[in-house]
C-alpha atoms as a PDB file:
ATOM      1  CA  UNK A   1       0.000   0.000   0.000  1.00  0.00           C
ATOM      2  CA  UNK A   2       1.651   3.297  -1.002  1.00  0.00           C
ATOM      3  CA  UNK A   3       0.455   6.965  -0.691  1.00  0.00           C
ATOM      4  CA  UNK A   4       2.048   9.668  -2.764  1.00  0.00           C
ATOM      5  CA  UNK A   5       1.116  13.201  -1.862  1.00  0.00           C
ATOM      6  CA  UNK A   6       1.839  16.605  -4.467  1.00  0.00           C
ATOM      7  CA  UNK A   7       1.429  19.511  -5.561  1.00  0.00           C
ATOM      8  CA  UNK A   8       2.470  21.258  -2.636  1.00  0.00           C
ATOM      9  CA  UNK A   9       4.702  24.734  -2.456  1.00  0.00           C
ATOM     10  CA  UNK A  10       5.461  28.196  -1.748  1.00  0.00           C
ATOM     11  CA  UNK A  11       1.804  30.776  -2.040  1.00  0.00           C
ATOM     12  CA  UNK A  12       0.829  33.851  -1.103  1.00  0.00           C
ATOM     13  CA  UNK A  13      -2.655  34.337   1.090  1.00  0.00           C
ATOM     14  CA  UNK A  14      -5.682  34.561  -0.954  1.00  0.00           C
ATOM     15  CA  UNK A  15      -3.612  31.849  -3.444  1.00  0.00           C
ATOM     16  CA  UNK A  16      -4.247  28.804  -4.450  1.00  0.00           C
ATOM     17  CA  UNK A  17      -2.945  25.533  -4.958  1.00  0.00           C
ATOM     18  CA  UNK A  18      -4.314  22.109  -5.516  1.00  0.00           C
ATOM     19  CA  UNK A  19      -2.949  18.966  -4.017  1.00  0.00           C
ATOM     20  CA  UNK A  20      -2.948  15.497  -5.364  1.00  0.00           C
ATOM     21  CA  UNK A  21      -2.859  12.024  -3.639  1.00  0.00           C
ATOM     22  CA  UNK A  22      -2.120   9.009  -5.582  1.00  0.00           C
ATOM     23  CA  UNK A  23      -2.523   5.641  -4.462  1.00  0.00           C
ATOM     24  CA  UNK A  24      -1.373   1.981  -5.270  1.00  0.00           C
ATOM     25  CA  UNK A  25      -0.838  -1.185  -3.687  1.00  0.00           C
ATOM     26  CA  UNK A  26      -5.348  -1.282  -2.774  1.00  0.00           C
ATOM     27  CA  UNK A  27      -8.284  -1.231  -4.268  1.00  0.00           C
ATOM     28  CA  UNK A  28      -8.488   2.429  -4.401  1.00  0.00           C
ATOM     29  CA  UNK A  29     -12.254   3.009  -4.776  1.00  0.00           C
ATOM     30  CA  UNK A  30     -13.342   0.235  -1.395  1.00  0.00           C
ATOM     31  CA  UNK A  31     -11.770   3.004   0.945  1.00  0.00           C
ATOM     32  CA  UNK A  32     -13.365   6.512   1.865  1.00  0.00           C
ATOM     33  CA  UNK A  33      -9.941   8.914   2.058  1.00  0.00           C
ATOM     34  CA  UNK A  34      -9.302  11.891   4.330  1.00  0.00           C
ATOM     35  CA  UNK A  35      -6.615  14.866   3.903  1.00  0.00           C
ATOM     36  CA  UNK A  36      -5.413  15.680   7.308  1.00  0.00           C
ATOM     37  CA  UNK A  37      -2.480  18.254   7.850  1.00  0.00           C
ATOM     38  CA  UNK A  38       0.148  18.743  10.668  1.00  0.00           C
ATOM     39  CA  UNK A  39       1.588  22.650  11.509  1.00  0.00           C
ATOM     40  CA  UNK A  40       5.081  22.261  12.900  1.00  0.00           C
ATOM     41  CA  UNK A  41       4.961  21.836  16.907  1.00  0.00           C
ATOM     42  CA  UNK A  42       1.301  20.828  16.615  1.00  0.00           C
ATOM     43  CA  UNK A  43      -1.027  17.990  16.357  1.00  0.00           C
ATOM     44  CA  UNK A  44      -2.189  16.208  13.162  1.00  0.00           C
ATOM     45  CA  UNK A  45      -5.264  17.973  12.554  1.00  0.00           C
ATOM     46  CA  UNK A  46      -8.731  16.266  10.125  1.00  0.00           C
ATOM     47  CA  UNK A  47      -9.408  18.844   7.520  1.00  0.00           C
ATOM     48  CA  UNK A  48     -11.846  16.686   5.134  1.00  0.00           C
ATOM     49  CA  UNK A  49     -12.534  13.555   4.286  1.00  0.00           C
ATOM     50  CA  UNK A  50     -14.754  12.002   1.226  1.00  0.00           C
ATOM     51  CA  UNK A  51     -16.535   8.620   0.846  1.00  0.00           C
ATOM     52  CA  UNK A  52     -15.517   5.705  -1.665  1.00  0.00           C
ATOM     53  CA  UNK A  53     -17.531   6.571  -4.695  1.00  0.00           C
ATOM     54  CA  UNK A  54     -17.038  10.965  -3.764  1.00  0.00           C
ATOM     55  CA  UNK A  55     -20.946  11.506  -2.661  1.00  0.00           C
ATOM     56  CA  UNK A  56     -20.241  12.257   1.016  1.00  0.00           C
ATOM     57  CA  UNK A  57     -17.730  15.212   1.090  1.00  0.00           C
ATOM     58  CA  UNK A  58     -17.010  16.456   4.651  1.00  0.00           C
ATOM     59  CA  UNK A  59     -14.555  19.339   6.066  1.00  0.00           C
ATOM     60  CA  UNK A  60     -13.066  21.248   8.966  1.00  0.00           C
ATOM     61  CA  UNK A  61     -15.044  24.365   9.837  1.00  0.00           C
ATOM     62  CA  UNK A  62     -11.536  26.089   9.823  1.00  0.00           C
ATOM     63  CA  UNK A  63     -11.267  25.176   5.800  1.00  0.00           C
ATOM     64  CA  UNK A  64     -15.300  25.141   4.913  1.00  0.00           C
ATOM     65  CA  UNK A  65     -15.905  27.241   1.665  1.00  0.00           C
ATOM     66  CA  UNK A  66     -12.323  27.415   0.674  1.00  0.00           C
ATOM     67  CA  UNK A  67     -10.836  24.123   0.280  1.00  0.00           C
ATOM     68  CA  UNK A  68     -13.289  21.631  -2.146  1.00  0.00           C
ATOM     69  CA  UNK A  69     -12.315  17.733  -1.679  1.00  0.00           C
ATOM     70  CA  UNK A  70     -12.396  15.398  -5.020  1.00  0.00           C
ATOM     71  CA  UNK A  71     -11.514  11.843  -5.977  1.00  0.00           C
ATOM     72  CA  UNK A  72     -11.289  10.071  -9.643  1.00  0.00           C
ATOM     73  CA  UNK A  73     -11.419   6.407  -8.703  1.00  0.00           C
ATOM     74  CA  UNK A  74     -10.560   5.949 -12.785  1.00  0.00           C
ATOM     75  CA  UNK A  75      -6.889   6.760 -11.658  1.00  0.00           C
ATOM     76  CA  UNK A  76      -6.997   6.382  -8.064  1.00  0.00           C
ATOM     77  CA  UNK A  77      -6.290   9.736  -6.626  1.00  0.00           C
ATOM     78  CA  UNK A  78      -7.450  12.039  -4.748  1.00  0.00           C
ATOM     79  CA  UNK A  79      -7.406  15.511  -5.217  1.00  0.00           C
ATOM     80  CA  UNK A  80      -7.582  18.804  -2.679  1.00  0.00           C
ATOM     81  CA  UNK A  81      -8.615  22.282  -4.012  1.00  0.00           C
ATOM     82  CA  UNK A  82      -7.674  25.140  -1.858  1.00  0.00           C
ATOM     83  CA  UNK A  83      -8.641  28.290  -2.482  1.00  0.00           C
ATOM     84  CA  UNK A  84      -8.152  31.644  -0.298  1.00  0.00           C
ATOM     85  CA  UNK A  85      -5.403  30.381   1.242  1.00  0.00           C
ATOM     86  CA  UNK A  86      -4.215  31.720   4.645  1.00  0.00           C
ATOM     87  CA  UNK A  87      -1.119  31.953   6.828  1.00  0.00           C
ATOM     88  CA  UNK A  88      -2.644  29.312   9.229  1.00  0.00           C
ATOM     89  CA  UNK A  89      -2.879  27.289   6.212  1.00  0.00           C
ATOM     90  CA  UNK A  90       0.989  26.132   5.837  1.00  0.00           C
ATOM     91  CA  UNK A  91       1.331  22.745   6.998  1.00  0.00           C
ATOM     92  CA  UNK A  92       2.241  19.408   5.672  1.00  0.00           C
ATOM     93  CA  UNK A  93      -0.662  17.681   3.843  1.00  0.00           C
ATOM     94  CA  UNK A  94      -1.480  14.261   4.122  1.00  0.00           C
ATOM     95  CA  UNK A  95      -3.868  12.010   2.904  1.00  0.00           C
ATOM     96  CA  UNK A  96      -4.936   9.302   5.548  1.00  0.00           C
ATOM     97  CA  UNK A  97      -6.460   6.329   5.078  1.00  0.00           C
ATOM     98  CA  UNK A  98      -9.065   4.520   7.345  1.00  0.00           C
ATOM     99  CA  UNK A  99      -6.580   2.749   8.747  1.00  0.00           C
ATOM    100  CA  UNK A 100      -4.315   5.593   9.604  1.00  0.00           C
ATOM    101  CA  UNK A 101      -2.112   4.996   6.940  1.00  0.00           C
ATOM    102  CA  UNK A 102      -0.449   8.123   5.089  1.00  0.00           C
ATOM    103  CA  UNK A 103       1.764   9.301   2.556  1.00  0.00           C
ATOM    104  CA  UNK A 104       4.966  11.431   3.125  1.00  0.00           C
ATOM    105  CA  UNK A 105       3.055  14.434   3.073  1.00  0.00           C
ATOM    106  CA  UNK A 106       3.719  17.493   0.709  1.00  0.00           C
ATOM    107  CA  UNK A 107       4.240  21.494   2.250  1.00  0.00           C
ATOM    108  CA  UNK A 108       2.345  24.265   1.688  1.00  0.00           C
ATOM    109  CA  UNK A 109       3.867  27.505   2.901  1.00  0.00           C
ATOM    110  CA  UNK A 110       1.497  30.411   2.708  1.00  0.00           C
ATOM    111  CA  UNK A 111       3.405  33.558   2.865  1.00  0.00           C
ATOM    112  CA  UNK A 112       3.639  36.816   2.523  1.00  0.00           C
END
């Protein structure tokens, strides 16, 4: 089982960028998928999560109306759209699955 996070980089607020998640070694499309992020010195926080066939799309009140959660079973990824960035936003992405399972992360600085 192998997660590969992208996409990643340097922004400035009100930015965007769009991160990908590509994943192998499992049937991609049996497994809802999550993107969870971790801020240096802090804990690994949820920010949205989407079920197996992408009908049940749920997010983070701190990212609601800004970041948009998206998955092509086809090529089994996973995508995250975030728009508006802000500062608070630079973290390392993840995606997560069920089982806890993640990638190596990609960075997202947001700066000015």
């Amino acid at each position: 089982v192998q997660l590969v996070e992208s996409g990643g980089g340097l922004v400035q607020p009100g930015q965007s960028l769009r991160l990908s998640c590509a994943g192998s070694g499992f049937v991609f499309e049996d497994y809802a998928m999550n993107w969870v992020r971790q801020a240096p010195g802090q804990d690994i926080e949820w920010i949205a999560g989407i079920s197996k066939l992408g009908g049940t799309k749920n997010y983070a009140r701190v990212v609601r109306d800004r970041f948009a959660i998206s998955r092509d079973n086809a090529k089994s990824e996973m995508y995250l759209q975030m728009d508006n960035l802000k500062l608070e936003d630079s973290a390392v992405y993840y995606c997560r699955l069920p089982s806890g399972q993640r990638g190596q992360g990609t960075q997202v600085i947001v700066s000015s």
